[in-house]
C-alpha atoms as a PDB file:
ATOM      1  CA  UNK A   1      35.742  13.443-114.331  1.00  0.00           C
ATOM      2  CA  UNK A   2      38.211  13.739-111.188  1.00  0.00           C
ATOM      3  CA  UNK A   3      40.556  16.436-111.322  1.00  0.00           C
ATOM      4  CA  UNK A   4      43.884  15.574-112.838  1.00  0.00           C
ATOM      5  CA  UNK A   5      47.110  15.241-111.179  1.00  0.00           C
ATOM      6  CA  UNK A   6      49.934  17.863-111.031  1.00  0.00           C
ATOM      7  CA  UNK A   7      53.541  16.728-112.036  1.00  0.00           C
ATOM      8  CA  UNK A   8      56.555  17.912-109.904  1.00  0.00           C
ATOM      9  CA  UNK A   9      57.926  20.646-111.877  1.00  0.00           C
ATOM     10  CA  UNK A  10      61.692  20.080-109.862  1.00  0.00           C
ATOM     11  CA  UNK A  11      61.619  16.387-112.211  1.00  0.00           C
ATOM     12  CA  UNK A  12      59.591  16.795-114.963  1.00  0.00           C
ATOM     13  CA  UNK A  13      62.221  19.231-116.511  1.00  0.00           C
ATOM     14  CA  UNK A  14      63.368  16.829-119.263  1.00  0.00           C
ATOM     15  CA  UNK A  15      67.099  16.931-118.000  1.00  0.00           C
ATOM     16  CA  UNK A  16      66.083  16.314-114.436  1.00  0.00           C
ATOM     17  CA  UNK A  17      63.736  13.442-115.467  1.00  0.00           C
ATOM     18  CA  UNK A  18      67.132  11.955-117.163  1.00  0.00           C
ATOM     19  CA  UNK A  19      69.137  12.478-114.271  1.00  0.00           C
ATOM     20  CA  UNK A  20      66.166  11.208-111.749  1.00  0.00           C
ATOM     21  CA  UNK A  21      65.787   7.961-113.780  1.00  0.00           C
ATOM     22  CA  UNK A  22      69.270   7.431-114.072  1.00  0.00           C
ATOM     23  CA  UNK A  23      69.859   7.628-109.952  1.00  0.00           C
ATOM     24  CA  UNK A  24      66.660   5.509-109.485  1.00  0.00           C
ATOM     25  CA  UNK A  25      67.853   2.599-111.751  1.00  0.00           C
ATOM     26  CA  UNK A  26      71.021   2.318-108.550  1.00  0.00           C
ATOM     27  CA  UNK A  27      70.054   0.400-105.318  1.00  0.00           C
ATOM     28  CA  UNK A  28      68.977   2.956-102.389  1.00  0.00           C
ATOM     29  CA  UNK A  29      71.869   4.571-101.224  1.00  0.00           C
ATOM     30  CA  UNK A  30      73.912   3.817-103.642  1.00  0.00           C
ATOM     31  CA  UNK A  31      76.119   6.323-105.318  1.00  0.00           C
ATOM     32  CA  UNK A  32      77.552   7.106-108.919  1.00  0.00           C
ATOM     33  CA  UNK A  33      80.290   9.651-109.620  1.00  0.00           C
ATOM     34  CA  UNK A  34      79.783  12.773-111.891  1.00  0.00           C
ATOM     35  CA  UNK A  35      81.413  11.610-114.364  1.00  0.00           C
ATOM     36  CA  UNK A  36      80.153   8.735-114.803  1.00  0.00           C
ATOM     37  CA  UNK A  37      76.660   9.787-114.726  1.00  0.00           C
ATOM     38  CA  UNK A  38      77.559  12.968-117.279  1.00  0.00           C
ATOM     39  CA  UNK A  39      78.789   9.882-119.494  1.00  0.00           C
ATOM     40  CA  UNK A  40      75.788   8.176-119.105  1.00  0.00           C
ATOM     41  CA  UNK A  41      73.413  10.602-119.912  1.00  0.00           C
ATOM     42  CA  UNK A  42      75.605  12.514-122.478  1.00  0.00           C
ATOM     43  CA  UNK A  43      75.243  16.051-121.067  1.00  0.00           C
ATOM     44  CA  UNK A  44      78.022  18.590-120.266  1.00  0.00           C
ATOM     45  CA  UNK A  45      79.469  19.260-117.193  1.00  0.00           C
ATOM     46  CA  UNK A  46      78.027  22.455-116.811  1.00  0.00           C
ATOM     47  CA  UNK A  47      74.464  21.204-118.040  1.00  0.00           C
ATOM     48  CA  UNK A  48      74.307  18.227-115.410  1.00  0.00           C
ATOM     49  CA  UNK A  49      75.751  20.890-112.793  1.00  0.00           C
ATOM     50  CA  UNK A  50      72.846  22.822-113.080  1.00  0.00           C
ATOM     51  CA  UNK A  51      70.331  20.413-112.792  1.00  0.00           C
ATOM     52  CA  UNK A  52      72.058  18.748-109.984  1.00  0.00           C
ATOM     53  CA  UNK A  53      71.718  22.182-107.938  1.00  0.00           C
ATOM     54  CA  UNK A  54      67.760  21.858-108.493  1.00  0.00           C
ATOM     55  CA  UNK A  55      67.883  18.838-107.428  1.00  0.00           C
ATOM     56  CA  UNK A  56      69.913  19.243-104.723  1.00  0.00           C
ATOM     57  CA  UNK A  57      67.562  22.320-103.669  1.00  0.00           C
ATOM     58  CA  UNK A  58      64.984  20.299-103.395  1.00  0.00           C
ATOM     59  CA  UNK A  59      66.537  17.678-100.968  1.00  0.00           C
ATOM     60  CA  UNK A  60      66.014  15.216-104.227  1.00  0.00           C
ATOM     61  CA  UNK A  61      69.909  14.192-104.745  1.00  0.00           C
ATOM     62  CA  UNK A  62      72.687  14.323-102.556  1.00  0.00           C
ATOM     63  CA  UNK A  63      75.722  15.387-103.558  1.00  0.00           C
ATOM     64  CA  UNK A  64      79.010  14.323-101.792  1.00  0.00           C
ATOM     65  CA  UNK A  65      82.668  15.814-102.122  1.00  0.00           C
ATOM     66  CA  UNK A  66      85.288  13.157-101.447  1.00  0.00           C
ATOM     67  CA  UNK A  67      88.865  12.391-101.935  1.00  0.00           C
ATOM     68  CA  UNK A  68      90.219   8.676-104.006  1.00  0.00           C
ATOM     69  CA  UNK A  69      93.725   8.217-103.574  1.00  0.00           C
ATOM     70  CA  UNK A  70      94.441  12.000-103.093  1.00  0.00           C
ATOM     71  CA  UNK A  71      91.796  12.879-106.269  1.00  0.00           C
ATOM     72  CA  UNK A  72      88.839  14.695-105.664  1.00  0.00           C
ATOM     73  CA  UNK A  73      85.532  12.561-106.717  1.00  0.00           C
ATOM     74  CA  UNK A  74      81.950  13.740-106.748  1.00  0.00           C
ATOM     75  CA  UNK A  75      79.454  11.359-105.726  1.00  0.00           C
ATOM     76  CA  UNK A  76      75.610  12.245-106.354  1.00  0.00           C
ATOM     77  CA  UNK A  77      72.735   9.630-105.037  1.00  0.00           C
ATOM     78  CA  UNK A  78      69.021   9.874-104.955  1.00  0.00           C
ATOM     79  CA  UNK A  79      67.751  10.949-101.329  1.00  0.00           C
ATOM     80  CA  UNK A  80      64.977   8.917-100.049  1.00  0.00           C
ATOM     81  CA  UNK A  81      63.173  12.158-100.872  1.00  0.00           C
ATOM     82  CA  UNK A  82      64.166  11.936-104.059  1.00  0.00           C
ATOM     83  CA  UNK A  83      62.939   8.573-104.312  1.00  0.00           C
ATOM     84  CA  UNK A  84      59.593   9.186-103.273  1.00  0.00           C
ATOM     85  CA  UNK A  85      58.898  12.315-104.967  1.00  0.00           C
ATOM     86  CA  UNK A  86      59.752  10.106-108.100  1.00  0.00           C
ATOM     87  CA  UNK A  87      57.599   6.892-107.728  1.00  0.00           C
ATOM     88  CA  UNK A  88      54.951  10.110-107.207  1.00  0.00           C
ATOM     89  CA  UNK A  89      55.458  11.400-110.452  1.00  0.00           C
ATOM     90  CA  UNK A  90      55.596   8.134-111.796  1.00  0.00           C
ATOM     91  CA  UNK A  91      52.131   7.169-110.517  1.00  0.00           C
ATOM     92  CA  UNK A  92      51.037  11.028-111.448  1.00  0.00           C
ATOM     93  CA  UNK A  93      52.630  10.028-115.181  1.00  0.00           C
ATOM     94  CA  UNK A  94      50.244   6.958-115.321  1.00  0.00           C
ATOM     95  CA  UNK A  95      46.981   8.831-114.145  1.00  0.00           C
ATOM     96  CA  UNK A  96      47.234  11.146-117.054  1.00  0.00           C
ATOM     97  CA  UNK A  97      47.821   8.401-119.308  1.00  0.00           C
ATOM     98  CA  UNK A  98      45.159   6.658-118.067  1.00  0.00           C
ATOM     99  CA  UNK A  99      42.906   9.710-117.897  1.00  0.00           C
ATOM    100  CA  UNK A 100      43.559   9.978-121.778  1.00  0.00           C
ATOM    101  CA  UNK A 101      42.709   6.372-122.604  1.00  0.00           C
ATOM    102  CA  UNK A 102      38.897   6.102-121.533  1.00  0.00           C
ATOM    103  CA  UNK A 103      37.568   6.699-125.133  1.00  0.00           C
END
């Protein structure tokens, strides 16, 4: 039997998986505000915050400070980093599955 894969600990974090899915679902580069994506995946402000910062650390998500008709906005997208590392631990996801299923 081949050795089975790792998962990236930075996404597989249940909340970070969420958030991870939730960017991947938008087009590359495209953004979504905070709270917007708090809405969407019904955590608090605090909560996503966190998570984010992980994220962020690990060059995953990038998080942008701007200004919309003089009101600050927060705009978070998946890096192409991000993107990769994801479609890994996707592919990772399905080798364990897989792995599981031989009997």
């Amino acid at each position: 039997m081949s050795e089975l894969p790792q998962l990236d600990p930075v996404i597989h974090a249940q909340a970070r998986l969420r958030v991870t899915v939730a960017l991947a679902g938008l087009r590359t580069g495209d953004q979504i505000t905070f709270p917007r994506l708090q809405q969407l995946l019904d955590m608090t402000a605090g909560n996503l915050s966190t998570h984010l910062r992980k994220l962020e650390d690990a060059e995953y998500v990038e998080i942008t400070k701007a200004y919309e008709h003089r009101t600050p906005v927060t705009l978070v997208r998946l890096t192409g980093r991000g993107r990769a590392a994801f479609e890994s631990y996707t592919q990772a996801l399905h080798q364990l599955l897989d792995a599981t299923g031989g009997d």
